[in-house]
Protein backbone atom coordinates (compact mmCIF):
# COMPACT_ATOMS: atom_id res chain seq x y z
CA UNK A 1 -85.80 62.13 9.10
CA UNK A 2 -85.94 64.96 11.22
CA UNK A 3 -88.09 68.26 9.79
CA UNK A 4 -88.98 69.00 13.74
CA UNK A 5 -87.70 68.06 16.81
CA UNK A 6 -87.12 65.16 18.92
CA UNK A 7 -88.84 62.54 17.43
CA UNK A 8 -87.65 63.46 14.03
CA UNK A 9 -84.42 63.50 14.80
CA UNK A 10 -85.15 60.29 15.95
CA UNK A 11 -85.92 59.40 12.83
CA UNK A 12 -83.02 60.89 10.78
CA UNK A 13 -80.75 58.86 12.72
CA UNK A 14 -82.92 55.54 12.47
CA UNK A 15 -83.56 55.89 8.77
CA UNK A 16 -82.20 52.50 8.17
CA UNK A 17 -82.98 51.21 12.07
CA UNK A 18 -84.54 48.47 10.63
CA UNK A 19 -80.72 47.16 9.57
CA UNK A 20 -79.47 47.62 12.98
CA UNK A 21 -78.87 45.02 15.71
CA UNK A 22 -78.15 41.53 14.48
CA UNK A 23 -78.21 42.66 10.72
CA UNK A 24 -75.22 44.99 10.57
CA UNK A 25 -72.77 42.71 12.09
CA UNK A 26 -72.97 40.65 9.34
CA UNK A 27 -71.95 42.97 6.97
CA UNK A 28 -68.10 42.84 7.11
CA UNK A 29 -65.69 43.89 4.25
CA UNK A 30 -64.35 40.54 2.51
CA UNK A 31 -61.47 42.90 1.06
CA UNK A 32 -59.85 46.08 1.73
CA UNK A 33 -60.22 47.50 -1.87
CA UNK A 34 -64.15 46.26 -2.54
CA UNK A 35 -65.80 49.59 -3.43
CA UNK A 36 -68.40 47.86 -5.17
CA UNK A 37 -72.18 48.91 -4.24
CA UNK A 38 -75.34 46.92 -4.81
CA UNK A 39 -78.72 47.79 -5.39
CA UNK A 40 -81.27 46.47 -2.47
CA UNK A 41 -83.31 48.77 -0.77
CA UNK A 42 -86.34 50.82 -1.11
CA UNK A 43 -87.76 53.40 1.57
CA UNK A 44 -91.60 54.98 1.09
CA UNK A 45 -91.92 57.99 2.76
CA UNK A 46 -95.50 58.85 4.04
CA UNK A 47 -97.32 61.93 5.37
CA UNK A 48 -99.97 59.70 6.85
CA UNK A 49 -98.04 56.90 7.80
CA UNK A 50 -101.08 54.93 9.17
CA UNK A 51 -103.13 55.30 6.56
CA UNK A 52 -100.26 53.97 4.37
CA UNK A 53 -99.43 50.78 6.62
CA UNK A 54 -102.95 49.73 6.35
CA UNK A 55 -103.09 50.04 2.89
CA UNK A 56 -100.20 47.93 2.76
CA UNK A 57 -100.85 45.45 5.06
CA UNK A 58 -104.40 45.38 4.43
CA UNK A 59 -105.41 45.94 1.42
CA UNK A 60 -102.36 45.10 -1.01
CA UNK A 61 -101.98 42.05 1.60
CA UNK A 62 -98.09 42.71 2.33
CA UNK A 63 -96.77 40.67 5.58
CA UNK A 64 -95.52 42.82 8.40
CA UNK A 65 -91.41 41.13 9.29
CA UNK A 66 -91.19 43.95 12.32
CA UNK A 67 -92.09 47.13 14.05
CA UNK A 68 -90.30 48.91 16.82
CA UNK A 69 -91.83 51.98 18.83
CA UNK A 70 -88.02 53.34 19.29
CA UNK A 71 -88.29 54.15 16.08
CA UNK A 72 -91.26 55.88 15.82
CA UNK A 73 -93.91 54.83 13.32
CA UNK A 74 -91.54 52.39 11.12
CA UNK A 75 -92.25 48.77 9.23
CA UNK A 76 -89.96 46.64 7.11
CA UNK A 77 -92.13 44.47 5.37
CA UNK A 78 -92.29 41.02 3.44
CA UNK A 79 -89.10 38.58 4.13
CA UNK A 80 -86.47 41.66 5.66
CA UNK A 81 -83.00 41.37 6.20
CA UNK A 82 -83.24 37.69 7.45
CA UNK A 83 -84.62 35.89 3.91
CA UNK A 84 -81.94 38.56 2.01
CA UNK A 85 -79.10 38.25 4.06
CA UNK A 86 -79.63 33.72 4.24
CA UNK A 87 -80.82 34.07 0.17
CA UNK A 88 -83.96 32.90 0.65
CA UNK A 89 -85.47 36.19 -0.63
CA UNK A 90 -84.29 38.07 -3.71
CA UNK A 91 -86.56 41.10 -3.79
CA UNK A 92 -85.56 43.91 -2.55
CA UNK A 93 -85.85 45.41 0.77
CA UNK A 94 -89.02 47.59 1.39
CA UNK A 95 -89.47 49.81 4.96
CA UNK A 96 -91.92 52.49 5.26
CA UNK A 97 -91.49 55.74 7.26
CA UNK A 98 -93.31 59.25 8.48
CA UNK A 99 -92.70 62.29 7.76
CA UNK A 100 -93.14 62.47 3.93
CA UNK A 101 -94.58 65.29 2.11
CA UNK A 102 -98.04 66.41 3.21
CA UNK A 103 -100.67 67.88 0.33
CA UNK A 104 -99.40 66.00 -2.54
CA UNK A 105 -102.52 65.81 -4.33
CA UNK A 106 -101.67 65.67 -8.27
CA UNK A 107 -98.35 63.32 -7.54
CA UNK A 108 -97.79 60.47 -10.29
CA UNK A 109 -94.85 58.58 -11.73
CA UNK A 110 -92.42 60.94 -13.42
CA UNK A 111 -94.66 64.14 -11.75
CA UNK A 112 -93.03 64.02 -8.01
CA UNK A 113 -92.20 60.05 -7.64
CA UNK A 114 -88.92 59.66 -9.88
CA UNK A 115 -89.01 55.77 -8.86
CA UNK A 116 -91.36 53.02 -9.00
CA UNK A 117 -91.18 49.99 -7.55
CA UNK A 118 -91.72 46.72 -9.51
CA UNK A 119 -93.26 43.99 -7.87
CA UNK A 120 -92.53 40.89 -10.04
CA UNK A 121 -95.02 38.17 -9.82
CA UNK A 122 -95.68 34.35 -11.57
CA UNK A 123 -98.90 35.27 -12.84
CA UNK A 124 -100.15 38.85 -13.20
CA UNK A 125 -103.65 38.02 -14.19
CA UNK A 126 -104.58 35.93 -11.50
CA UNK A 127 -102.31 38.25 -8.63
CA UNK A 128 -104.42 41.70 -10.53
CA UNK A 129 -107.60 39.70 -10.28
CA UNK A 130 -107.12 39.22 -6.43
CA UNK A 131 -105.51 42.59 -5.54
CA UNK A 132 -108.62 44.37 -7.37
CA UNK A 133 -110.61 42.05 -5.05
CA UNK A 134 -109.55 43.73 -2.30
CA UNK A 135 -109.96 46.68 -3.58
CA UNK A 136 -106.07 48.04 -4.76
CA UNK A 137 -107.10 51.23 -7.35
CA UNK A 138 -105.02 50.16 -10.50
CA UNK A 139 -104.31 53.36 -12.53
CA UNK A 140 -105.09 51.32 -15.95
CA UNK A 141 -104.96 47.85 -17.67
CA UNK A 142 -101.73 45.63 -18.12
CA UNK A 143 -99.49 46.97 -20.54
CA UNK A 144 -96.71 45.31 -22.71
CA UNK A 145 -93.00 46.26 -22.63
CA UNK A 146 -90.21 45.05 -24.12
CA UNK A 147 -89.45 42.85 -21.31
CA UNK A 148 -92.96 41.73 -19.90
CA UNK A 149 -95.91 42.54 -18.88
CA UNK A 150 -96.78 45.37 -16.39
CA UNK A 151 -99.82 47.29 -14.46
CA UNK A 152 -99.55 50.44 -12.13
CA UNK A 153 -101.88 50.97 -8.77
CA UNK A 154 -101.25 53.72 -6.72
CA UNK A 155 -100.91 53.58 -2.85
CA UNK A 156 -101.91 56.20 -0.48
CA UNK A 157 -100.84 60.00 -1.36
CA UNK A 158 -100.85 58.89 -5.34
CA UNK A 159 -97.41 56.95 -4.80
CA UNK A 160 -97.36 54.42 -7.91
CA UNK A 161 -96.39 50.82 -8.38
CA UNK A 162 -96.51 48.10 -10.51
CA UNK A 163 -97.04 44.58 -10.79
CA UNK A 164 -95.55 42.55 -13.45
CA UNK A 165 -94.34 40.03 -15.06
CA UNK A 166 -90.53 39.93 -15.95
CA UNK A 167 -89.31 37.65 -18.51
CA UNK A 168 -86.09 35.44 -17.25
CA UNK A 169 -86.36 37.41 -13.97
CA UNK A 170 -87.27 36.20 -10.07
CA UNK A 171 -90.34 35.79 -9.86
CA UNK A 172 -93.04 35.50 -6.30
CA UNK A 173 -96.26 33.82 -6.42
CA UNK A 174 -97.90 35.64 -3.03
CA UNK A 175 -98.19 39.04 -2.42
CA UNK A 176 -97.81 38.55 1.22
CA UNK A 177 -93.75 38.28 0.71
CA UNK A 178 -93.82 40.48 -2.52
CA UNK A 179 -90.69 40.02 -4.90
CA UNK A 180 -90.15 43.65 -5.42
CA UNK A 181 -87.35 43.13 -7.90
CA UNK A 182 -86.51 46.37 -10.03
CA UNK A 183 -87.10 50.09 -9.74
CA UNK A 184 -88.44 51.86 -13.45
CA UNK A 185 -86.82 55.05 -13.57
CA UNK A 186 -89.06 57.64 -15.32
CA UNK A 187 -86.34 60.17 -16.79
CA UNK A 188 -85.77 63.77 -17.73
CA UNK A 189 -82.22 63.57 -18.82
CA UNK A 190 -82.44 59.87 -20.22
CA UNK A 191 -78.78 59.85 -21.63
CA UNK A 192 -77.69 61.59 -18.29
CA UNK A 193 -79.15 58.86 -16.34
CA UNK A 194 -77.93 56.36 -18.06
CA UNK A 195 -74.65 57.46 -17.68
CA UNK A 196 -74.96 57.96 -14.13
CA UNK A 197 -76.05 54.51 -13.32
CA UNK A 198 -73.94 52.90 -15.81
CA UNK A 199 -70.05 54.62 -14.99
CA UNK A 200 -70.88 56.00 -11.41
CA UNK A 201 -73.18 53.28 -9.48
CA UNK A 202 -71.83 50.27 -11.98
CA UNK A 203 -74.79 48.84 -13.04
CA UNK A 204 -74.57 47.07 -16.73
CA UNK A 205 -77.01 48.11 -19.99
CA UNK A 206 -78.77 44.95 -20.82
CA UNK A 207 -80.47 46.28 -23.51
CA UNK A 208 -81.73 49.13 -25.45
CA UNK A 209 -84.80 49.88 -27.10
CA UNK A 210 -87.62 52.10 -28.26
CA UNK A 211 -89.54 52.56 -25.10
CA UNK A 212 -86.16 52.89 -22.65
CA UNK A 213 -82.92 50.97 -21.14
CA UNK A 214 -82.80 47.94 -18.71
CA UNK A 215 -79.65 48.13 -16.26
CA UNK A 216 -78.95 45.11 -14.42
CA UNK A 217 -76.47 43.84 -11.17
CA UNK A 218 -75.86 40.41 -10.95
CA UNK A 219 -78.09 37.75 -11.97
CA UNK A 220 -81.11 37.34 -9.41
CA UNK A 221 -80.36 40.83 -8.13
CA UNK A 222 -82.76 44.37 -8.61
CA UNK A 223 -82.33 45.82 -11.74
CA UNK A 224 -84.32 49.27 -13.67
CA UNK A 225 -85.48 50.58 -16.26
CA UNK A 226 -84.93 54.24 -17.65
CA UNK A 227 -87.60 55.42 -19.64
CA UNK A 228 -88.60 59.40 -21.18
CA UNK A 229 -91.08 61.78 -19.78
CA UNK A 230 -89.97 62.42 -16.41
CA UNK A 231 -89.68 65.29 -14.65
CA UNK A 232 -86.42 67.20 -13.00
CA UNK A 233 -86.95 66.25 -9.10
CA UNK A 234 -86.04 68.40 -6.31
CA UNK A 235 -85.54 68.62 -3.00
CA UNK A 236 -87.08 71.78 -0.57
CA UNK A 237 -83.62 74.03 0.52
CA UNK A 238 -85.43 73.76 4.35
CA UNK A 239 -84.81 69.69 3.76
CA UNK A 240 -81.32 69.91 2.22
CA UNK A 241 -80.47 67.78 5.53
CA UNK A 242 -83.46 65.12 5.16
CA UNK A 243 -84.08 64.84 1.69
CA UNK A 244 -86.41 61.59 1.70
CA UNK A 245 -89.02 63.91 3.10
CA UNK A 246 -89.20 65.37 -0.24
CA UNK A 247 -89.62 62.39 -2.13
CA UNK A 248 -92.12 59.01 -1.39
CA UNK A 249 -89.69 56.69 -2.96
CA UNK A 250 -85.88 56.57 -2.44
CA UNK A 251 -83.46 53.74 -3.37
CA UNK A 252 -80.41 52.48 -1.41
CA UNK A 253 -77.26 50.96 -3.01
CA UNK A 254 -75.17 49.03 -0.06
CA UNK A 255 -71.03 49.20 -0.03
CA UNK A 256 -68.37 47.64 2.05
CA UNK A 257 -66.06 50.64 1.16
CA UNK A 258 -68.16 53.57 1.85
CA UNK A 259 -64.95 55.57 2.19
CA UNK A 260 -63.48 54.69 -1.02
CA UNK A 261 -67.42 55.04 -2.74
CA UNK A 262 -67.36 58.46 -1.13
CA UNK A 263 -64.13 59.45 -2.66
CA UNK A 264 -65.04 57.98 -6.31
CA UNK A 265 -68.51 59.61 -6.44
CA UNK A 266 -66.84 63.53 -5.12
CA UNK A 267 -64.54 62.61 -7.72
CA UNK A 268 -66.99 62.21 -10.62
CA UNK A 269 -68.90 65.00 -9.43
CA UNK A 270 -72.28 63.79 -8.08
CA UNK A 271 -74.36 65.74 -6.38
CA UNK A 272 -74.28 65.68 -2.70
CA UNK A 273 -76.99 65.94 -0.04
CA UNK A 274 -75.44 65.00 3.00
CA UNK A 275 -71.87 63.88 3.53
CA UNK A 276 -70.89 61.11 4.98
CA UNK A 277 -72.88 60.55 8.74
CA UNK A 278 -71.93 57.55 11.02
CA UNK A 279 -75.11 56.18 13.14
CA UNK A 280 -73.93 54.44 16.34
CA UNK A 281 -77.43 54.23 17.61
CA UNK A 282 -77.96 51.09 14.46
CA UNK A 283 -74.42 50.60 14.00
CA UNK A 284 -73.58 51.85 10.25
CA UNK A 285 -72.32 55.14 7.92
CA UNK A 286 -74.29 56.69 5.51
CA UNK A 287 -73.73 59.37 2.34
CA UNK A 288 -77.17 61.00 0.51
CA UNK A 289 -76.86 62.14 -3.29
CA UNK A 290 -78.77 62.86 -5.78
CA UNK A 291 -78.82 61.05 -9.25
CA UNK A 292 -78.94 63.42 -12.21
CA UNK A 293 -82.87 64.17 -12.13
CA UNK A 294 -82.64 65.00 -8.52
CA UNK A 295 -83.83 61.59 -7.24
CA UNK A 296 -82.46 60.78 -3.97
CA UNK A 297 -80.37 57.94 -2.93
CA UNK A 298 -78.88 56.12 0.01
CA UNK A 299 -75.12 54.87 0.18
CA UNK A 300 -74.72 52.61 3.19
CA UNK A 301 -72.15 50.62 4.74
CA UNK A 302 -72.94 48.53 8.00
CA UNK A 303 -70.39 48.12 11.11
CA UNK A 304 -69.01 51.17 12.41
């Protein structure tokens, strides 16, 4: 978003570009009172954004859906807006920007990156066998949760992911149109967060157990986990006004209502990063908080 200058401010107001044109048209309100907000976007913030898209169009194998030099160095990757808008892609979606963090050398999940993104996959051995082939650094060896099977790697600038399989859930057989279908959580306040994302973004508790809580939307849609050992996150003072430079990983929830969203979360008392901000240059309104750790997240509404 916009630490210096021109291009940056570029950037700040193209944060969800990638949505504009053709997409946000499509998004009009069925009903004057739906306030309801749903879970489908992440956006990786990178210091060396080059070094980044090759790794993950290169080496992890993700397809490139578009590019656009007015936006500066910007990607959306796998199916886009297109396959999720039509249905023919449930994962969420997953851009990549500039202008993250620079120097982030000891970075790992819970230790600056709140979030990590889940790609779920038909068969983890075979899909770990091939990404080690060309050369992905996993962090460890596949691990079992309550709810499947999971292994981190870690991307350029130590920002960590996971493959996995998800019992009952979505699942994609080719990396090149990943299913990334849930975000894990890794929590300091783990009741506080639960609350948050259960009374203030709606979500649902599927379940409970010893390792952490699953949170779900609609069945087929992104869901997360919440799990202990995190770290408070924060965001610079000198970024207060583009807080996903602070953080690689930030999540989006969209709404139809953003006006009556706004209203509910001042009401409950969320934290606040930037108010509400129309974007005429793609065509929608945005609102930044903060979840109770200090993660950051997008509220969006499309159409002006």
């Amino acid at each position: 978003m916009k630490p210096f200058v021109l291009i940056i401010a570029v950037w700040a107001s193209l944060l969800v570009a990638g949505r504009a044109g053709d997409n946000a048209a499509k998004w009009v309100a069925p009903s004057a009172s739906n306030s309801a907000v749903e879970l489908n976007f992440i956006g990786v913030t990178a210091a060396d954004w080059h070094a980044a898209f090759d790794f993950y169009t290169k080496t992890l194998g993700v397809g490139l859906a578009a590019t656009n030099p007015a936006y500066g160095n910007w990607a959306l990757f796998g199916g886009g807006w297109k396959d999720y808008e039509s249905g023919k892609s449930r994962s969420m979606i997953f851009e990549l920007f500039e202008h993250g963090l620079p120097g982030i050398a000891d970075r790992h999940w819970g230790h600056r990156q709140g979030y990590r993104p889940g790609i779920q996959v038909d068969d983890l051995d075979a899909m770990v066998a091939a990404a080690r082939s060309r050369g992905v650094p996993f962090t460890g060896e596949i691990e079992t949760t309550e709810w499947g099977r999971r292994i981190e790697f870690s991307a350029p600038e130590g920002v960590r992911w996971t493959l996995s399989e998800a019992r009952s859930r979505p699942a994609g057989s080719d990396l090149a149109q990943p299913l990334i279908g849930h975000i894990e959580i890794k929590a300091h306040d783990v009741d506080g967060q639960k609350a948050f994302y259960r009374d203030v973004m709606g979500l649902q508790v599927e379940s409970e157990g010893a390792r952490g809580i699953i949170l779900g939307q609609a069945p087929g849609k992104a869901w997360l986990t919440i799990e202990p050992g995190g770290e408070k996150q924060t965001t610079p003072p000198e970024l207060a006004k583009e807080p996903y430079q602070a953080h690689p990983i930030f999540i989006s929830f969209m709404t139809y209502r953003l006006d009556l969203v706004a209203a509910r979360l001042r009401k409950a008392g969320v934290t606040i990063l930037r108010e509400v901000t129309p974007h005429p240059l793609w065509g929608g309104t945005d609102l930044i908080i903060a979840d109770v750790d200090g993660n950051v997240i997008q509220v969006v509404q499309y159409g002006l």
